[in-house]
Protein backbone atom coordinates (compact mmCIF):
# COMPACT_ATOMS: atom_id res chain seq x y z
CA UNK A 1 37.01 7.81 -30.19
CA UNK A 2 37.94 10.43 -27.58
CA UNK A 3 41.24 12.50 -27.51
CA UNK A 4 43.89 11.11 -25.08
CA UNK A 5 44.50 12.04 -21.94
CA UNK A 6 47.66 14.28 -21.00
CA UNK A 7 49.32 12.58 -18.44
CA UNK A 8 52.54 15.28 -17.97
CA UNK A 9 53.33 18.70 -18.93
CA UNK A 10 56.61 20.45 -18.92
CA UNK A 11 56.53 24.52 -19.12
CA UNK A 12 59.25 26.77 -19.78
CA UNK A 13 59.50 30.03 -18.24
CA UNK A 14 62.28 33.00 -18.93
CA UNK A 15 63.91 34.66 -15.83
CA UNK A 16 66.71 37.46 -15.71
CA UNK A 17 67.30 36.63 -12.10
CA UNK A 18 67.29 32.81 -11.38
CA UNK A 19 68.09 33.26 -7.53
CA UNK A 20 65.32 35.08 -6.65
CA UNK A 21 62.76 33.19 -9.38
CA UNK A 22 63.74 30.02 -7.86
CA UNK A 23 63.39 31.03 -4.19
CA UNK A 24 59.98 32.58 -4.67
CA UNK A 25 58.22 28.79 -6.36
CA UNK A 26 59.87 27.17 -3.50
CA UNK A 27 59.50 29.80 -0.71
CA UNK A 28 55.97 31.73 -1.92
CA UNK A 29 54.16 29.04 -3.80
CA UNK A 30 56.15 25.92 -2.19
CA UNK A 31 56.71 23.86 -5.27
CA UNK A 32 59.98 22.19 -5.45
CA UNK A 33 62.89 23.20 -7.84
CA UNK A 34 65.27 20.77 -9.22
């Protein structure tokens, strides 16, 4: 029997400045922040 399959992932990352963190994954790498 194989292992299962990850079907999600949720990472956590620390920021100082949550302004410019979330404008550079939306603006530099285009991912949406919710």
């Amino acid at each position: 029997m194989g292992h299962p399959s990850i079907q999600q992932q949720i990472t956590f990352f620390y920021t100082s400045d949550l302004a410019r963190t979330a404008a550079f994954y939306e603006d530099v790498l285009g991912l949406p922040v919710s």
